[in-house]
Protein backbone atom coordinates (compact mmCIF):
# COMPACT_ATOMS: atom_id res chain seq x y z
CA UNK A 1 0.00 0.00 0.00
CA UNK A 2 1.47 3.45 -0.78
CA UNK A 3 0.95 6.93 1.25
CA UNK A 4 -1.63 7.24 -0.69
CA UNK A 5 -3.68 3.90 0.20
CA UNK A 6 -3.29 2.46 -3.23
CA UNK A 7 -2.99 -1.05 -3.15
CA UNK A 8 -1.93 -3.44 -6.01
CA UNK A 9 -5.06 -4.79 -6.83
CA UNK A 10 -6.62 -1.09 -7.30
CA UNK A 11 -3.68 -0.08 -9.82
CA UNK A 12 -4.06 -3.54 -11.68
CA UNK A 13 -7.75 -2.87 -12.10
CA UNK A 14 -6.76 0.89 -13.34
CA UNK A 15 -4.25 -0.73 -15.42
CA UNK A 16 -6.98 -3.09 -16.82
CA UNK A 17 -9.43 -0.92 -17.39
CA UNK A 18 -7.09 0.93 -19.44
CA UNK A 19 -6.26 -1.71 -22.02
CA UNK A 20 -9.91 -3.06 -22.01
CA UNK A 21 -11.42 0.61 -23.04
CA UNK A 22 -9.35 0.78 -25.79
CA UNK A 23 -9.64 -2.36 -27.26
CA UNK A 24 -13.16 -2.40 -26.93
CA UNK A 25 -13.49 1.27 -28.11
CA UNK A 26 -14.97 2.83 -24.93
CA UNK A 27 -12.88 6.22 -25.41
CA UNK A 28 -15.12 8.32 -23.50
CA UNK A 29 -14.53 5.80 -20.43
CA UNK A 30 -10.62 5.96 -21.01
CA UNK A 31 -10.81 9.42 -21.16
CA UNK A 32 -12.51 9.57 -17.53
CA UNK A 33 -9.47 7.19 -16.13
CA UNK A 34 -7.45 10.73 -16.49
CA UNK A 35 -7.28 13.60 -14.16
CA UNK A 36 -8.77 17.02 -16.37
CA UNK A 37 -4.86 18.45 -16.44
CA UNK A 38 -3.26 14.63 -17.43
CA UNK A 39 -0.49 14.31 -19.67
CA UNK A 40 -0.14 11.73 -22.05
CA UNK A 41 3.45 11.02 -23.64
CA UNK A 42 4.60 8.46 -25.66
CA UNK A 43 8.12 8.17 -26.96
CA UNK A 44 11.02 5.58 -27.52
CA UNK A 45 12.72 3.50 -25.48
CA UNK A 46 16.21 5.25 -26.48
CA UNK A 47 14.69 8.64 -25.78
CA UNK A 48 13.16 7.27 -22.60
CA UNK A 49 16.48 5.96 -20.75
CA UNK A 50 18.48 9.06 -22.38
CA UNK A 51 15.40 11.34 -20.73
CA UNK A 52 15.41 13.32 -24.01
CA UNK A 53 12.49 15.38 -24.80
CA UNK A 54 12.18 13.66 -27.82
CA UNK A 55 8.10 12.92 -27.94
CA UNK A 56 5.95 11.20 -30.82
CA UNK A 57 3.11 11.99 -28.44
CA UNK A 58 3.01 14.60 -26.07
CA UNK A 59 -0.74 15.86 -25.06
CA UNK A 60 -3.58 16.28 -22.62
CA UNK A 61 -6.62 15.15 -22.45
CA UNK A 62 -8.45 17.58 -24.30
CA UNK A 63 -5.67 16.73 -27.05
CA UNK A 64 -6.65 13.33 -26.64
CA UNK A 65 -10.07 13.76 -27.42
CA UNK A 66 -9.89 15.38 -30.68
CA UNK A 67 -7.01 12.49 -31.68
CA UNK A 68 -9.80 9.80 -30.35
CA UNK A 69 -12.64 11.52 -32.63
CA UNK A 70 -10.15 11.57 -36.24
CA UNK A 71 -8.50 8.35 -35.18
CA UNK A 72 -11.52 6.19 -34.67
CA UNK A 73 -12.62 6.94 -38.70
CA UNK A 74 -9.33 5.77 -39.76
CA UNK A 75 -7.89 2.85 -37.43
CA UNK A 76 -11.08 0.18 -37.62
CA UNK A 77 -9.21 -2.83 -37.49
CA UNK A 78 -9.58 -4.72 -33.93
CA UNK A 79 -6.97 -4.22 -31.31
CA UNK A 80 -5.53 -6.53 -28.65
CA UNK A 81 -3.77 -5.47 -25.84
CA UNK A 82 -1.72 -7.49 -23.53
CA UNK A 83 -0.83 -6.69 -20.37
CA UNK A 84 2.21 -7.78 -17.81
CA UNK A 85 4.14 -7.38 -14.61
CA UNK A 86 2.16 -4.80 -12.66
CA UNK A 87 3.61 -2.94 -10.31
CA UNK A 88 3.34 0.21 -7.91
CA UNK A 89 5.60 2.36 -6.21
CA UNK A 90 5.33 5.34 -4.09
CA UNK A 91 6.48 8.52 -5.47
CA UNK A 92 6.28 12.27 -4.07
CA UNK A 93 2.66 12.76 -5.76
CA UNK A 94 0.83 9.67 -4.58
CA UNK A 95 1.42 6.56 -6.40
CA UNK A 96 3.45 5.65 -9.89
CA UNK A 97 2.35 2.24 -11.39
CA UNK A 98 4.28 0.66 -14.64
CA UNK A 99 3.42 -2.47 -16.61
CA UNK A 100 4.60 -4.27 -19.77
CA UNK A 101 2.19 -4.02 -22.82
CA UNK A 102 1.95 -5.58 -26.27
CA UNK A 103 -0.54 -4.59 -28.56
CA UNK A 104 -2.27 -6.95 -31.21
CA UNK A 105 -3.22 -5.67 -34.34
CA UNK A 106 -4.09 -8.59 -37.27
CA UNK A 107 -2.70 -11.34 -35.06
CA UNK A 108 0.71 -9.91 -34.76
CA UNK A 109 2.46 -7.34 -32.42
CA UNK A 110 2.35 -3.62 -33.55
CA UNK A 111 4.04 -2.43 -30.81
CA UNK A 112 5.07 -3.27 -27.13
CA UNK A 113 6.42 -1.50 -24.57
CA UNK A 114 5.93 -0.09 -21.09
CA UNK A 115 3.05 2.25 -19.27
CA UNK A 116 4.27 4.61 -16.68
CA UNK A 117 1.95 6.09 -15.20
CA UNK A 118 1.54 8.64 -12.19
CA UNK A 119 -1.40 8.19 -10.30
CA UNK A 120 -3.22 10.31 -7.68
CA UNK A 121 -6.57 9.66 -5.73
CA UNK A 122 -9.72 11.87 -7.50
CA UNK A 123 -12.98 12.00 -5.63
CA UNK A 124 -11.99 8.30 -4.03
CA UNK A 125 -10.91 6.73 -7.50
CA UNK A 126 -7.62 6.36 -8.79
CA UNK A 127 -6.72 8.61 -12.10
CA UNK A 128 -3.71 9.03 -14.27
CA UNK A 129 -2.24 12.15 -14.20
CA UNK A 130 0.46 11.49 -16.36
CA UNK A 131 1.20 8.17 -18.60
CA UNK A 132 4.30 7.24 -20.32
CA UNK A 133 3.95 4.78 -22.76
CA UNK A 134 7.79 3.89 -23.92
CA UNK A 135 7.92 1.91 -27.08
CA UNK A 136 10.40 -0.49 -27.00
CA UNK A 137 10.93 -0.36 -31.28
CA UNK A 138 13.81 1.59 -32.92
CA UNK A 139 11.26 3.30 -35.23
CA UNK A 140 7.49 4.21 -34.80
CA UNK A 141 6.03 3.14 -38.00
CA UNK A 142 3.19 4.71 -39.45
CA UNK A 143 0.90 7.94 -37.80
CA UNK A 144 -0.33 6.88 -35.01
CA UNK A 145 -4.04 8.03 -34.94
CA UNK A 146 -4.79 6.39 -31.67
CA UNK A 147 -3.91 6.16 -28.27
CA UNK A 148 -1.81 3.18 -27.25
């Protein structure tokens, strides 16, 4: 349990709910996982140890929105997202949880990587405040139209 009173089991279910809205298109339900000033950041594993400020992605949540409302008319194709080693830790604003991901698109892995994500207690729910997704390719390929 952290300072905060987060327990495992209420980050895994955050962390769960997460995946599950996406891949079953429930964007408006993501969106209320995230605090109203959240961050959302994705970059490259390189950039990510070297702590460059080297972003593909780097919005909030009213960003997020308007990528959720072009991006759903252009990705269609079913997603998959699996999820891995959990974890939380304390950290100076309440709690940080991280997890491994791979994503499924057409059978195969698009991408994989690892969720960071700061988390702080909202009207007695968890939220994300800020999430790191760090994608462990060389190269993004393609736009990317959706969140991850």
């Amino acid at each position: 349990m952290t300072a905060d009173g987060a327990t495992k089991a209420e980050v895994a279910d955050l962390f769960d709910r997460y995946v599950t809205y996406l891949d079953e298109r429930q964007y408006q339900d993501w969106l209320d996982l995230f605090t109203e000033d959240a961050r959302y950041e994705m970059l490259l594993s390189e950039d990510y140890v070297k702590d460059t400020n080297m972003l593909a992605i780097g919005e909030g949540k009213r960003e997020l929105a308007g990528r959720i409302e072009v991006g759903q008319g252009v990705e269609r194709d079913p997603r998959t997202h699996l999820l891995t080693a959990v974890i939380l830790e304390k950290s100076t604003t309440g709690t940080r949880g991280a997890a491994n991901f791979a994503l499924l698109r057409h059978g195969a892995v698009a991408c994989s990587g690892r969720y960071h994500m700061d988390l702080v207690r909202r009207d007695g729910a968890l939220r994300i405040e800020r999430c790191v997704c760090v994608i462990n390719d060389a190269v993004i390929r393609g736009t990317i139209y959706l969140p991850v």
